[in-house]
N, C-alpha and C. Protein backbone atom coordinates (compact mmCIF):
# COMPACT_ATOMS: atom_id res chain seq x y z
N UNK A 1 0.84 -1.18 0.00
CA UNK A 1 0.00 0.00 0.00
C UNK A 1 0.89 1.24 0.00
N UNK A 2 0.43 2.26 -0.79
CA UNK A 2 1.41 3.37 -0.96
C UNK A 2 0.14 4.22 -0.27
N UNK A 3 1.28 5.28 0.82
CA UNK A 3 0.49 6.39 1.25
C UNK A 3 1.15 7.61 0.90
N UNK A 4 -0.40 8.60 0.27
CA UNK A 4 -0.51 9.24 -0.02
C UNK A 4 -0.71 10.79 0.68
N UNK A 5 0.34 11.82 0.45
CA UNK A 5 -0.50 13.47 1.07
C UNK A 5 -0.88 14.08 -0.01
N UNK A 6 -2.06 14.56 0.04
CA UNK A 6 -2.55 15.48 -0.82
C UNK A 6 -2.39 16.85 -0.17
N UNK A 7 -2.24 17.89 -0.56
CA UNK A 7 -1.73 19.68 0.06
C UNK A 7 -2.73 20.28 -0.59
N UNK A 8 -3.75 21.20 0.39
CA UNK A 8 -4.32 21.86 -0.57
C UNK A 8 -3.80 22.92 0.45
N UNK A 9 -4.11 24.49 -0.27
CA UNK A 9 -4.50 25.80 0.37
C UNK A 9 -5.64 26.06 0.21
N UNK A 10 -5.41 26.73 -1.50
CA UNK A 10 -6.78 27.91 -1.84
C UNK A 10 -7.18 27.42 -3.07
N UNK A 11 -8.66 27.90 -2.97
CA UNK A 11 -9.80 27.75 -4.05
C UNK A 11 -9.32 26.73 -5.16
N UNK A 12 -8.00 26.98 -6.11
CA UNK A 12 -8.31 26.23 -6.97
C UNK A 12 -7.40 25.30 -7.40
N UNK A 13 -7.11 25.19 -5.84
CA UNK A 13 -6.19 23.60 -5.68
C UNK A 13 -6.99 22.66 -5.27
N UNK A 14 -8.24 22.97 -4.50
CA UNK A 14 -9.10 22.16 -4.12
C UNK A 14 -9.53 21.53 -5.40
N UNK A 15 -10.29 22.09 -6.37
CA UNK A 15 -10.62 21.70 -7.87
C UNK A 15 -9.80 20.68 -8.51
N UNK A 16 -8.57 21.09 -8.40
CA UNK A 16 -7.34 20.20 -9.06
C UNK A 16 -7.22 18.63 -8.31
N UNK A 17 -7.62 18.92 -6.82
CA UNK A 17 -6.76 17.55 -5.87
C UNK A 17 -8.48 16.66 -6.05
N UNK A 18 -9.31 17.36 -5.85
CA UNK A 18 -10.90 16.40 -6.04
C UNK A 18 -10.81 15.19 -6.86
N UNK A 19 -10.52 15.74 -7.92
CA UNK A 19 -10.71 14.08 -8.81
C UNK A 19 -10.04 13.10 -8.67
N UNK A 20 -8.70 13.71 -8.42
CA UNK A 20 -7.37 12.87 -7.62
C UNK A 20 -7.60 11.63 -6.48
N UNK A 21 -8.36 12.60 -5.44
CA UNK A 21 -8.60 11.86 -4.59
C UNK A 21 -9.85 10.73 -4.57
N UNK A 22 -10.92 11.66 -5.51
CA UNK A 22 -12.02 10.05 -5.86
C UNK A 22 -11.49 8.74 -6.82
N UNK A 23 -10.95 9.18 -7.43
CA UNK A 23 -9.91 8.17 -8.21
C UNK A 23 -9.53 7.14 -7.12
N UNK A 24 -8.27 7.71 -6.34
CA UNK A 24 -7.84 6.44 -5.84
C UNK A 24 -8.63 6.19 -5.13
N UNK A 25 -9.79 6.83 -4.30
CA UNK A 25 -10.96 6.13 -3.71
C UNK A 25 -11.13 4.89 -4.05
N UNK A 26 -11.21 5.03 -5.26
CA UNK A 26 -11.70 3.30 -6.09
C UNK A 26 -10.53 2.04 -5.43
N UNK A 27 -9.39 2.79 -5.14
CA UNK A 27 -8.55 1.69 -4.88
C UNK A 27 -8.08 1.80 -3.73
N UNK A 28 -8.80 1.16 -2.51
CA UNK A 28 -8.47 1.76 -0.96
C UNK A 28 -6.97 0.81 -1.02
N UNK A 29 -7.57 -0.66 -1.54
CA UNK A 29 -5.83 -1.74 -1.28
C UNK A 29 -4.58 -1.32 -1.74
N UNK A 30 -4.89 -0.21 -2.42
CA UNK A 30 -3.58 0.16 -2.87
C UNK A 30 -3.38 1.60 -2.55
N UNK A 31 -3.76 2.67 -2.09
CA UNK A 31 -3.30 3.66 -1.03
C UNK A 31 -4.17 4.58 -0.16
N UNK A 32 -2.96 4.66 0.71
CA UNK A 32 -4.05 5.32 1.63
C UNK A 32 -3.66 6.58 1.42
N UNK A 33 -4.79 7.53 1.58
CA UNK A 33 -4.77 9.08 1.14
C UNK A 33 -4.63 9.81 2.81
N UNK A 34 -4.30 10.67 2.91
CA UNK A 34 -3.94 12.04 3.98
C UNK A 34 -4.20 13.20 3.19
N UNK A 35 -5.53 13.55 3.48
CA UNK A 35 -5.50 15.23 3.52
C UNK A 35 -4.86 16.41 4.22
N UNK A 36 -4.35 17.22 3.96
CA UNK A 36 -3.76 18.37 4.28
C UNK A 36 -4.05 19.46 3.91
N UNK A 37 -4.88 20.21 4.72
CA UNK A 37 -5.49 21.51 4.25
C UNK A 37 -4.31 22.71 5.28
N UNK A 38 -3.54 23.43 4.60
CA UNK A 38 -2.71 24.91 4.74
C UNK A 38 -3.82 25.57 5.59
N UNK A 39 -4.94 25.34 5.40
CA UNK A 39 -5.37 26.50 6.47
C UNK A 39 -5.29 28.18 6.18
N UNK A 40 -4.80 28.39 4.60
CA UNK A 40 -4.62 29.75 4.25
C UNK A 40 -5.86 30.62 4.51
N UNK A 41 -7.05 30.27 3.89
CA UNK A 41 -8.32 30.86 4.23
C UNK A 41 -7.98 31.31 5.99
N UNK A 42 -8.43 32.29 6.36
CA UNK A 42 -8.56 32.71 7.85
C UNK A 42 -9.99 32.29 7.71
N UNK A 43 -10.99 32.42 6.69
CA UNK A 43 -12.64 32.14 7.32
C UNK A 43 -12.53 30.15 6.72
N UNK A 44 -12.86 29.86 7.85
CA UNK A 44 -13.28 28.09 7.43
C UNK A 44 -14.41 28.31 6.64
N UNK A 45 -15.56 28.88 6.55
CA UNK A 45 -16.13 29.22 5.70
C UNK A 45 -16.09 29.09 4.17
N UNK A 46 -14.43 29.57 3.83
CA UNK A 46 -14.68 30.31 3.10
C UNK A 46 -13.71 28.94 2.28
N UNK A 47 -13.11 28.15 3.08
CA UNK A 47 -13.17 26.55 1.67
C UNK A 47 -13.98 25.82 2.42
N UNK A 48 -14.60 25.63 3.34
CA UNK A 48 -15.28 24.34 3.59
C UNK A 48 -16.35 24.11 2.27
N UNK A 49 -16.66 25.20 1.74
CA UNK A 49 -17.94 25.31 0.61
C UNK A 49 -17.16 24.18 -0.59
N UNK A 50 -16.08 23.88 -0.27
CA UNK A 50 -15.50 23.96 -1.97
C UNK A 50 -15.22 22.06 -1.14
N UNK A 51 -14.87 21.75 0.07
CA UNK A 51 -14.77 20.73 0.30
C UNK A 51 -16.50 19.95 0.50
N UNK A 52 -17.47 20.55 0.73
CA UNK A 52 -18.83 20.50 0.63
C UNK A 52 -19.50 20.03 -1.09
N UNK A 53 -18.98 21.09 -2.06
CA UNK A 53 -19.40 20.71 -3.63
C UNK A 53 -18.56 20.24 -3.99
N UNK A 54 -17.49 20.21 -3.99
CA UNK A 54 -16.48 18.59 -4.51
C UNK A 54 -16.18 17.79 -4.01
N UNK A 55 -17.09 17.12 -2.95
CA UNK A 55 -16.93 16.09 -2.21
C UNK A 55 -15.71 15.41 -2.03
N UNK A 56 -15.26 16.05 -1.34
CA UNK A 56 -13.82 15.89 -0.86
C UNK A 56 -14.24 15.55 1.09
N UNK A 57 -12.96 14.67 1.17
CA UNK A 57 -13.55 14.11 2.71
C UNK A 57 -12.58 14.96 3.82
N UNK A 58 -13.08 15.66 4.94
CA UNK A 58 -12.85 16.44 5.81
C UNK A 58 -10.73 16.19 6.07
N UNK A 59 -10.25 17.21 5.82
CA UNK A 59 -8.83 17.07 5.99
C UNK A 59 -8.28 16.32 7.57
N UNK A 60 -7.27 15.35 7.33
CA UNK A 60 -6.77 14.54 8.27
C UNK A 60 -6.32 15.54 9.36
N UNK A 61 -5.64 16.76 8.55
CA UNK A 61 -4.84 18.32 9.47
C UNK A 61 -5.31 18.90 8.60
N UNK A 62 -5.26 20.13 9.94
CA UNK A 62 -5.45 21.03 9.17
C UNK A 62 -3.75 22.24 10.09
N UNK A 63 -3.04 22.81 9.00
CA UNK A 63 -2.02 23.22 9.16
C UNK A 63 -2.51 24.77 10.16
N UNK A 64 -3.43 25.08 9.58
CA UNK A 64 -4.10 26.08 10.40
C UNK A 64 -2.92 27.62 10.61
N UNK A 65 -2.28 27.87 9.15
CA UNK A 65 -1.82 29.29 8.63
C UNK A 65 -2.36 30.29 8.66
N UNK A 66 -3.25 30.20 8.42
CA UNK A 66 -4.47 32.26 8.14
C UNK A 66 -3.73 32.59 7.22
N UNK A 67 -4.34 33.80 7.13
CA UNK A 67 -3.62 34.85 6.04
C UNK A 67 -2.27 35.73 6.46
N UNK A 68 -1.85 35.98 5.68
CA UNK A 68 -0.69 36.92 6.13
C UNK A 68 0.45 37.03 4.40
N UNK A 69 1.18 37.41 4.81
CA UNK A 69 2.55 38.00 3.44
C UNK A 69 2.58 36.63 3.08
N UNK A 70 2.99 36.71 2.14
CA UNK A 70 3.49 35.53 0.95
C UNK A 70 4.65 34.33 1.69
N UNK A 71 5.25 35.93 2.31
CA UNK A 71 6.55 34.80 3.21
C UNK A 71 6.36 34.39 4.42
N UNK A 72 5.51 35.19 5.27
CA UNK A 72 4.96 34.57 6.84
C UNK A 72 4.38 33.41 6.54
N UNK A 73 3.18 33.43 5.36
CA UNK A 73 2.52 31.88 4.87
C UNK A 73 3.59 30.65 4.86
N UNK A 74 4.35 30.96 3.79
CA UNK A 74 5.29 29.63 3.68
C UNK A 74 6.18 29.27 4.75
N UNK A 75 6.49 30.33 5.21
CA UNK A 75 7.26 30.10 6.26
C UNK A 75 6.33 28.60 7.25
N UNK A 76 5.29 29.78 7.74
CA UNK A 76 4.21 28.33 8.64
C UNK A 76 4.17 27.29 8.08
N UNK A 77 3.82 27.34 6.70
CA UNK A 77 3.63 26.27 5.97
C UNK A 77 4.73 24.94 5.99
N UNK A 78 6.19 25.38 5.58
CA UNK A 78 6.93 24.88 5.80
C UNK A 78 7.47 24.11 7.32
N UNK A 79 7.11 25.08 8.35
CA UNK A 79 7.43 24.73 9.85
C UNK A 79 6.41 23.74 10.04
N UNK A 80 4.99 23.81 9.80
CA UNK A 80 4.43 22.71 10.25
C UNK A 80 4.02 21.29 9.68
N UNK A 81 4.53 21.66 8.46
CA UNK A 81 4.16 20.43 7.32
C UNK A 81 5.00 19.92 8.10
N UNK A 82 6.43 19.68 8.10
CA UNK A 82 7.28 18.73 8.64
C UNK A 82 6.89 17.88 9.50
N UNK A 83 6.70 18.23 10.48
CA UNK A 83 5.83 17.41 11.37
C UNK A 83 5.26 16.27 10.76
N UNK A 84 4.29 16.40 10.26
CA UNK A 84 3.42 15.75 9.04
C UNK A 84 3.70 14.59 8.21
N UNK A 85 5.04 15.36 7.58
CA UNK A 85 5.83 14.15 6.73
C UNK A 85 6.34 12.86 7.65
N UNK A 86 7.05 13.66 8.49
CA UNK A 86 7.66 12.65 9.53
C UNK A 86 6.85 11.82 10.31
N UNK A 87 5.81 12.40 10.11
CA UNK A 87 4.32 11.30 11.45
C UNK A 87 3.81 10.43 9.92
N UNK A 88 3.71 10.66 8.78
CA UNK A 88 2.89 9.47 8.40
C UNK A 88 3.67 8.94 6.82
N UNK A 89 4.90 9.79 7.10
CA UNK A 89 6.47 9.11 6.32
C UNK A 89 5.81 8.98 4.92
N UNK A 90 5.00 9.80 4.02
CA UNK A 90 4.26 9.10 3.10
C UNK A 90 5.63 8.66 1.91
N UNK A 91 4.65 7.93 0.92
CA UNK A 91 5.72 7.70 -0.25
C UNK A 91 5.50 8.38 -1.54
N UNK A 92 4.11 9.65 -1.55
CA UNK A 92 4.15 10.32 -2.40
C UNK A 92 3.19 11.77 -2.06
N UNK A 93 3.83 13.04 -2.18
CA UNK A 93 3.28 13.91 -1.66
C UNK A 93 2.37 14.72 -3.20
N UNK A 94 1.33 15.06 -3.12
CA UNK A 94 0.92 15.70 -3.83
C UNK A 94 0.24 17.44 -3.47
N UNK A 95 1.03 18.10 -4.59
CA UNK A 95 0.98 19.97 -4.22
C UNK A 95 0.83 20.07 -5.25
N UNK A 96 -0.45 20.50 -5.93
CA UNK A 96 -1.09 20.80 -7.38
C UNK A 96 -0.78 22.65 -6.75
N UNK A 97 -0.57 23.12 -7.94
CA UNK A 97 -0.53 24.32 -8.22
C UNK A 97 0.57 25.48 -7.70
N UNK A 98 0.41 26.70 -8.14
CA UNK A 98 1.61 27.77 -7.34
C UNK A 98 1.14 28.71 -6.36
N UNK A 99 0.92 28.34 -5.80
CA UNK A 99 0.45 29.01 -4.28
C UNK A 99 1.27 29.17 -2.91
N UNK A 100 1.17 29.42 -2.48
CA UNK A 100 2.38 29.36 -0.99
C UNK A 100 2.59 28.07 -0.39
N UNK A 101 1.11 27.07 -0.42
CA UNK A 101 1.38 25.80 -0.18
C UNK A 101 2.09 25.34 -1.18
N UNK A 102 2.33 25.20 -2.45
CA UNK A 102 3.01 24.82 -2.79
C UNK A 102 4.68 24.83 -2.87
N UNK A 103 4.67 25.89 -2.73
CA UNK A 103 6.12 26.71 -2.07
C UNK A 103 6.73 26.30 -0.56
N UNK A 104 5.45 25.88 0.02
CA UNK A 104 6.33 25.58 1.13
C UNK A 104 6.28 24.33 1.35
N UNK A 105 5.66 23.27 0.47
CA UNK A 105 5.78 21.55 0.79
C UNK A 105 5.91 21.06 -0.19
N UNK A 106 7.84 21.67 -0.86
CA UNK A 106 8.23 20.81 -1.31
C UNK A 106 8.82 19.52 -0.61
N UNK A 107 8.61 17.99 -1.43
CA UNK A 107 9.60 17.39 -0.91
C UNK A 107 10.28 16.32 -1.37
């Protein structure tokens, strides 16, 4: 079984990682998925809508960033993903798009 992180932040990474993740749905024996939501939104509000119409299943973490400069974001981003990697060691990380999450979980 290969485990999987998916990274989202904002609006239209959610779009990108959705199909991704119903896909391997189909194949639980062969990986297990970890959501990771950045937490960029400060209003939960304001992606839960987008995890609500693309049925996407409630994030494993949430990194819980807010808003702020381009570089305070990644910065968090980077400090707390680690954690993350190291607790569930995956064997393939997925960061659709150029956003600060993506900037800050490379790996």
């Amino acid at each position: 079984m290969q485990r999987i992180i998916h990274v989202v932040g904002a609006r239209p990474k959610f779009m990108k990682i959705a199909p991704i993740v119903r896909a391997m749905e189909q194949y639980p024996e062969e990986f297990e998925q970890v959501l990771v939501h950045t937490g960029q939104h400060s209003d939960y509000n304001m992606s839960k809508v987008f995890f609500d119409e693309l049925d996407l299943p409630r994030p494993h973490v949430n990194l819980e960033v807010g808003s702020g400069s381009h570089a305070s974001q990644t910065a968090l981003v980077m400090t707390r993903f680690e954690p993350i990697l190291l607790q569930y060691r995956p064997d393939w990380v997925f960061v659709p798009g150029d956003v600060n999450s993506s900037l800050g979980c490379p790996w």
